[in-house]
Protein backbone atom coordinates (compact mmCIF):
# COMPACT_ATOMS: atom_id res chain seq x y z
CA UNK A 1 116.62 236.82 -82.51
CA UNK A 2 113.23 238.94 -82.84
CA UNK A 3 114.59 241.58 -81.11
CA UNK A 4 117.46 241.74 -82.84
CA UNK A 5 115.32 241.84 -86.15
CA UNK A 6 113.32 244.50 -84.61
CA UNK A 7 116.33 246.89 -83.83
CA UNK A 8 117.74 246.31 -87.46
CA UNK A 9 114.38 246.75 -88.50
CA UNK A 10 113.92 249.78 -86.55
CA UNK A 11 117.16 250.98 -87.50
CA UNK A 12 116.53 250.97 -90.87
CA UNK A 13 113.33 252.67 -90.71
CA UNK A 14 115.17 255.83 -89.06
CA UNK A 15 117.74 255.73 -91.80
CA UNK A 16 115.17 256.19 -94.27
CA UNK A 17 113.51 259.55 -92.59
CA UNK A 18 116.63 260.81 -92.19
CA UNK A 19 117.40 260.71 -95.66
CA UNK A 20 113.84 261.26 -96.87
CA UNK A 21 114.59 264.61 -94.04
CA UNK A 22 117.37 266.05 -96.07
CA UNK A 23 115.55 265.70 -99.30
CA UNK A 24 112.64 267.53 -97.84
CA UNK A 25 114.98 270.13 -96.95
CA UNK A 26 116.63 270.22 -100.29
CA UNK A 27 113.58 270.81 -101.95
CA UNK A 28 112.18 273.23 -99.84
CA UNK A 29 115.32 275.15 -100.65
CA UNK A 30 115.56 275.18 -104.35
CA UNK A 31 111.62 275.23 -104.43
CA UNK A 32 110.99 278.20 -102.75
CA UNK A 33 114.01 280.28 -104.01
CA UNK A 34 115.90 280.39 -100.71
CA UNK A 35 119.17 279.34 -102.61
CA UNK A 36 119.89 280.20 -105.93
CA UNK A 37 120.43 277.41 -108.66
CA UNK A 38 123.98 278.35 -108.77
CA UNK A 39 124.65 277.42 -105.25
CA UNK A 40 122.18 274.82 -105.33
CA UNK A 41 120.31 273.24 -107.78
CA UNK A 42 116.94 271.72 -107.39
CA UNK A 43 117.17 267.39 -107.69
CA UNK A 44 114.89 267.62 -110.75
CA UNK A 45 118.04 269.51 -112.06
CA UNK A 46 120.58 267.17 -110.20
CA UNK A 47 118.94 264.49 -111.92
CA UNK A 48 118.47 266.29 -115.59
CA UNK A 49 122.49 266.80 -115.13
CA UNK A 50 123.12 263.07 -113.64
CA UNK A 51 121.10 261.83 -116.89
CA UNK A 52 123.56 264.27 -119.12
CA UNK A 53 126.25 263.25 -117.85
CA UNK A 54 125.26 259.37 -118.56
CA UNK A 55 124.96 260.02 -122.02
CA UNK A 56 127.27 262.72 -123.08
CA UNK A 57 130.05 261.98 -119.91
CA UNK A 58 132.54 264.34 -118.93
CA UNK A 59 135.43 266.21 -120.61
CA UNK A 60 135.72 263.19 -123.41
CA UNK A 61 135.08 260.27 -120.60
CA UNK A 62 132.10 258.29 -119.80
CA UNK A 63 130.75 258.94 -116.21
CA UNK A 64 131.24 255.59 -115.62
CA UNK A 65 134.88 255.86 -116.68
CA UNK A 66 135.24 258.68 -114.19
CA UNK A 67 133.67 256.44 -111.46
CA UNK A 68 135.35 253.30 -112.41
CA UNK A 69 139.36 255.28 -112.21
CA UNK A 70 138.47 256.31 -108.60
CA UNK A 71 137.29 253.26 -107.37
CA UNK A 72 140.26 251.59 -108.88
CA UNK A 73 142.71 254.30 -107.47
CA UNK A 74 140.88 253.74 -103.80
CA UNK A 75 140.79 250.34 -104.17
CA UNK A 76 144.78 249.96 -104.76
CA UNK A 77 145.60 252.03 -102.40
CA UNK A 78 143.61 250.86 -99.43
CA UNK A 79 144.23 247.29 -100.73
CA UNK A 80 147.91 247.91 -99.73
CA UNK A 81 146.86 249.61 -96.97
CA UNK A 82 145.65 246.98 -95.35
CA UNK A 83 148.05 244.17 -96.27
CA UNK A 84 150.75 246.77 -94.94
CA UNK A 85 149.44 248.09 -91.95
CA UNK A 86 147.09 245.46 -89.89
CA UNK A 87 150.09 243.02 -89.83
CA UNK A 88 152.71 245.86 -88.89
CA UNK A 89 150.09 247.30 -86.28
CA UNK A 90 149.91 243.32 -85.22
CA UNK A 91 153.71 242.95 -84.65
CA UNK A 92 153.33 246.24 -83.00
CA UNK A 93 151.05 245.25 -80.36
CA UNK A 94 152.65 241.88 -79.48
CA UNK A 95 156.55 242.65 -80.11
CA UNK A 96 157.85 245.90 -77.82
CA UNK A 97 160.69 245.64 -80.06
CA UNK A 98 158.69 246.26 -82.72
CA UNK A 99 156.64 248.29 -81.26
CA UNK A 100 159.65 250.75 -80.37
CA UNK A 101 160.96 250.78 -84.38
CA UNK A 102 157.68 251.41 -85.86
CA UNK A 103 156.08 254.12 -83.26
CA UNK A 104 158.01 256.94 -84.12
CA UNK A 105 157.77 257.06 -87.70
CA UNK A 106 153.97 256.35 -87.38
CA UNK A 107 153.24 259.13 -85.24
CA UNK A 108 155.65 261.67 -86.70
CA UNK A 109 153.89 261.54 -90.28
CA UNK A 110 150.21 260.71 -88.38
CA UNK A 111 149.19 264.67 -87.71
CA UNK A 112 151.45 265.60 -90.91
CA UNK A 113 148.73 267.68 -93.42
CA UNK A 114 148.88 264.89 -95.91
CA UNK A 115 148.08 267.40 -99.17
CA UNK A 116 150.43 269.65 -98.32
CA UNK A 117 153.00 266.40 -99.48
CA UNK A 118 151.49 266.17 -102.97
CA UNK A 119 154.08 269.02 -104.62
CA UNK A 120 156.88 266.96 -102.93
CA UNK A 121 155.41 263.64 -104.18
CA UNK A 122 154.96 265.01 -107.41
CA UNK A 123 159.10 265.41 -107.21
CA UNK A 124 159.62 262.06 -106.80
CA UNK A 125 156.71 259.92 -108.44
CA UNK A 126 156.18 262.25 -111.46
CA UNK A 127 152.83 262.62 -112.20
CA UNK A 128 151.77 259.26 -112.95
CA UNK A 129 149.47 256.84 -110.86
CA UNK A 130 151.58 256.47 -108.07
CA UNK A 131 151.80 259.49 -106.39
CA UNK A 132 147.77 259.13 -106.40
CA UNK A 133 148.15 255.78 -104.48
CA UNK A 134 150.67 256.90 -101.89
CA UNK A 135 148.53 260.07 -100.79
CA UNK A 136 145.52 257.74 -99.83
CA UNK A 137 148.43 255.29 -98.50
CA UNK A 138 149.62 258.19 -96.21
CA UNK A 139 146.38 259.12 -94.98
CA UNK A 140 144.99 255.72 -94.22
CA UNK A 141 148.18 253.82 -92.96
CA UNK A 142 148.42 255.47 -89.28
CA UNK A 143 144.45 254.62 -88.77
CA UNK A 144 144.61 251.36 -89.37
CA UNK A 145 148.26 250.40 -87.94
CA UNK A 146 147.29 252.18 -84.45
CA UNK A 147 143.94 250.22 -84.61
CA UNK A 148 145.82 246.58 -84.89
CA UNK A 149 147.84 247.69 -82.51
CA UNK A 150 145.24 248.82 -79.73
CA UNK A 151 142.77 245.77 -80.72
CA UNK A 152 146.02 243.47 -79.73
CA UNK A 153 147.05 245.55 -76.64
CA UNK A 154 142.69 245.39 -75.41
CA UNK A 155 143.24 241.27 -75.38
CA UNK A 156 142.79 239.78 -72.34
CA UNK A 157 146.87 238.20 -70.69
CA UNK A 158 144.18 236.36 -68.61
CA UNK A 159 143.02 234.51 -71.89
CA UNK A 160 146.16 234.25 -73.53
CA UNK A 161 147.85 232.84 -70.53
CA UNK A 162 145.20 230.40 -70.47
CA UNK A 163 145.63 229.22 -73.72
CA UNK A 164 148.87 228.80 -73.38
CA UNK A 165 148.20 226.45 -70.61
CA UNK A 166 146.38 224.09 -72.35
CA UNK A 167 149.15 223.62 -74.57
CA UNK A 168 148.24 225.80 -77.65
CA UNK A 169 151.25 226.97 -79.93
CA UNK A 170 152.39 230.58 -80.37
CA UNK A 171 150.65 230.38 -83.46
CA UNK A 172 147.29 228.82 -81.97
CA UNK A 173 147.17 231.54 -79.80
CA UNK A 174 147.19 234.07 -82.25
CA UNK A 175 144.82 232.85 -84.55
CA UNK A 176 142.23 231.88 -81.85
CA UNK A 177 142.49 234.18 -78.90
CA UNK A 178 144.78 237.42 -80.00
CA UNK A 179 143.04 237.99 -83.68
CA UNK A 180 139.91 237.64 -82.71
CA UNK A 181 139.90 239.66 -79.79
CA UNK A 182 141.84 242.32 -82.10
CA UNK A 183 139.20 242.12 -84.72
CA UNK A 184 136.87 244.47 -83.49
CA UNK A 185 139.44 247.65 -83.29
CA UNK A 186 140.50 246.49 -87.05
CA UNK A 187 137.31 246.86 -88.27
CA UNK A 188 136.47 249.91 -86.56
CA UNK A 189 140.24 251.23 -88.10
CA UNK A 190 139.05 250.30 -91.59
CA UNK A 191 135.81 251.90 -91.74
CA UNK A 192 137.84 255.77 -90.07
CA UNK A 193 140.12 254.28 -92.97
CA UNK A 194 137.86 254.20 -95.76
CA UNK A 195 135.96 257.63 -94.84
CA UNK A 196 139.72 259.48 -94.81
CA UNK A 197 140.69 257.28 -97.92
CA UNK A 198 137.80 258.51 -99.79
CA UNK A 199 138.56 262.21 -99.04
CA UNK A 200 142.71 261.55 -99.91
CA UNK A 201 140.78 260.95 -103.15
CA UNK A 202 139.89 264.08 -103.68
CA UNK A 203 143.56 265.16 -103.09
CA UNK A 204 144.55 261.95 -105.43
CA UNK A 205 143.12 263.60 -107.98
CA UNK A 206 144.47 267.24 -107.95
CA UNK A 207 147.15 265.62 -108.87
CA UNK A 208 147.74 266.42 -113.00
CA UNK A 209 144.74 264.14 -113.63
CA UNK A 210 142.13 264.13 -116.60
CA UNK A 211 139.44 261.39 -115.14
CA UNK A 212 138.16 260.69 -111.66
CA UNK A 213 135.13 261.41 -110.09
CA UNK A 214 136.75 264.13 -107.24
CA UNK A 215 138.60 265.90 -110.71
CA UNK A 216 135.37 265.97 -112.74
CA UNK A 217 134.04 268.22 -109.57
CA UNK A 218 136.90 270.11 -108.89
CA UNK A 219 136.84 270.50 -112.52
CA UNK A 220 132.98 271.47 -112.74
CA UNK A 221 133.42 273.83 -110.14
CA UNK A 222 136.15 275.81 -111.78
CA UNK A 223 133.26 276.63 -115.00
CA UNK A 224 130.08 277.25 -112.29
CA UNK A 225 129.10 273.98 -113.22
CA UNK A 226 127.06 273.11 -109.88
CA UNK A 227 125.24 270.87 -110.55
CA UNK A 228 127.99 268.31 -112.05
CA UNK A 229 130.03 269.62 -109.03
CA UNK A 230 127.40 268.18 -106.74
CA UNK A 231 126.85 264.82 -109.05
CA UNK A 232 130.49 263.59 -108.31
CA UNK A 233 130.16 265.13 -104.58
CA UNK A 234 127.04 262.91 -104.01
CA UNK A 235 129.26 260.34 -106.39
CA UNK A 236 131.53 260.33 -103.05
CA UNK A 237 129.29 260.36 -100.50
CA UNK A 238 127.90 257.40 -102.05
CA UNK A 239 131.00 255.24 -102.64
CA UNK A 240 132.15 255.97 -98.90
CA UNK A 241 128.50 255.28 -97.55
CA UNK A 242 128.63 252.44 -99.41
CA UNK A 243 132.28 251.03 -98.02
CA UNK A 244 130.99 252.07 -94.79
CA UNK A 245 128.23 249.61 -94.95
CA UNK A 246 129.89 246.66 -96.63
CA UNK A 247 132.48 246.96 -93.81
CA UNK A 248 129.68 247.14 -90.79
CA UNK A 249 127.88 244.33 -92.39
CA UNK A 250 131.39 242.01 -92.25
CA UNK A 251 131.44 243.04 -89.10
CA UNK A 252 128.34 242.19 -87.88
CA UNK A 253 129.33 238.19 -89.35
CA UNK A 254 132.57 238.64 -87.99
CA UNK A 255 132.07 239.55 -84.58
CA UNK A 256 128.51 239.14 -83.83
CA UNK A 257 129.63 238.34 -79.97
CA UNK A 258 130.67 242.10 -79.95
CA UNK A 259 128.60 243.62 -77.10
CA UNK A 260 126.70 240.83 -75.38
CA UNK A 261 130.20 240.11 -73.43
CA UNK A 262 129.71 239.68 -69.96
């Protein structure tokens, strides 16, 4: 258990001087007049803008209205996401039948450029919310369906067979040996999921939007406003850092077993 403590420990301690690294480079940049304010201003300035924007918001909305409409856009969306496609990728990975019906149409649309759908979702959906939710829907739903799928298909028959043997039900079997076993691959699909979801945001909100974070720095960038291009940029990075971690740490109380197998 110490050692364990001393690799998290350890691990954390290299997250910080890697982040404290890129600040020391960001500085040393602005400070010295190797990039111009334009391209890049200084933090000071990052934060003088953050604190503006705090007050005064954006384009008539609060920053924290502008934060608030993306998470609630990403959150939809990847909310159906998941109760969509972990249960199809499940069926998909213990049903060749279902396997064969669902395949096709996943990998046809998997390598499709999702953005270059948003005029033609525009056509149907309007311009509305829901065009915004089924862009991140599209660009999510392969990752974690395929995921489900492989995390069934990497189960042990030996261990399934086994369980069947001592008289566990179809239904036993999947909730103690085939979802578990699957769990790992799941989790590992959601967190690709969430770092693609976040940038099908960005794309969400091209779409005849007035609020969102990704808008008020597409927005920004359109004026030269830099620095409130790179407050919602670092706005992102954030939120999907964020996810990232939330996810990991699940998965570190979900499947704590992973990698002392064997």
């Amino acid at each position: 258990m110490s050692e364990q403590k001393d690799r998290h420990r350890r691990r954390r301690l290299l997250n910080l001087a890697s982040f404290g690294a890129m600040l020391l480079v960001w500085i040393v940049l602005t400070a010295t007049g190797l990039v111009s304010p334009v391209f890049l201003p200084s933090p000071m300035a990052l934060l003088k803008t953050l604190a503006s924007l705090s007050t005064s918001g954006y384009q008539g909305y609060s920053l924290g209205h502008h934060v608030m409409v993306s998470l609630e856009r990403f959150g939809i969306a990847f909310l159906i996401t998941m109760l969509t496609a972990i249960p199809i990728g499940l069926l998909m990975g213990m049903n060749e039948s279902m396997r064969g019906i669902m395949d096709p149409p996943i990998e046809i649309t998997r390598p499709m450029p999702k953005l270059a759908l948003i005029p033609l979702l525009i056509i149907w959906f309007g311009i509305g919310e829901i065009p915004k939710i089924v862009i991140i829907i599209l660009g999510t739903f392969a990752i974690l369906s395929i995921s489900a799928m492989q995390g069934v298909k990497g189960v042990s028959p030996r261990k399934i067979q086994a369980a069947y043997s001592l008289g566990a039900s179809p239904w036993q079997v999947f909730r103690r040996v085939i979802l578990p076993g699957a769990l790992p691959e799941i989790l590992t699909g959601i967190r690709q999921g969430v770092g693609v979801g976040v940038t099908m945001l960005v794309g969400a909100e091209m779409i005849a939007t007035v609020d969102g974070v990704a808008f008020m720095a597409i927005s920004a960038s359109d004026y030269l406003l830099t620095g409130v291009t790179l407050v919602g940029v670092l706005i992102m990075a954030i939120l999907g850092y964020g996810l990232d971690s939330l996810v990991r740490l699940i998965e570190d109380r979900l499947v704590h077993w992973r990698g002392k197998e064997g």
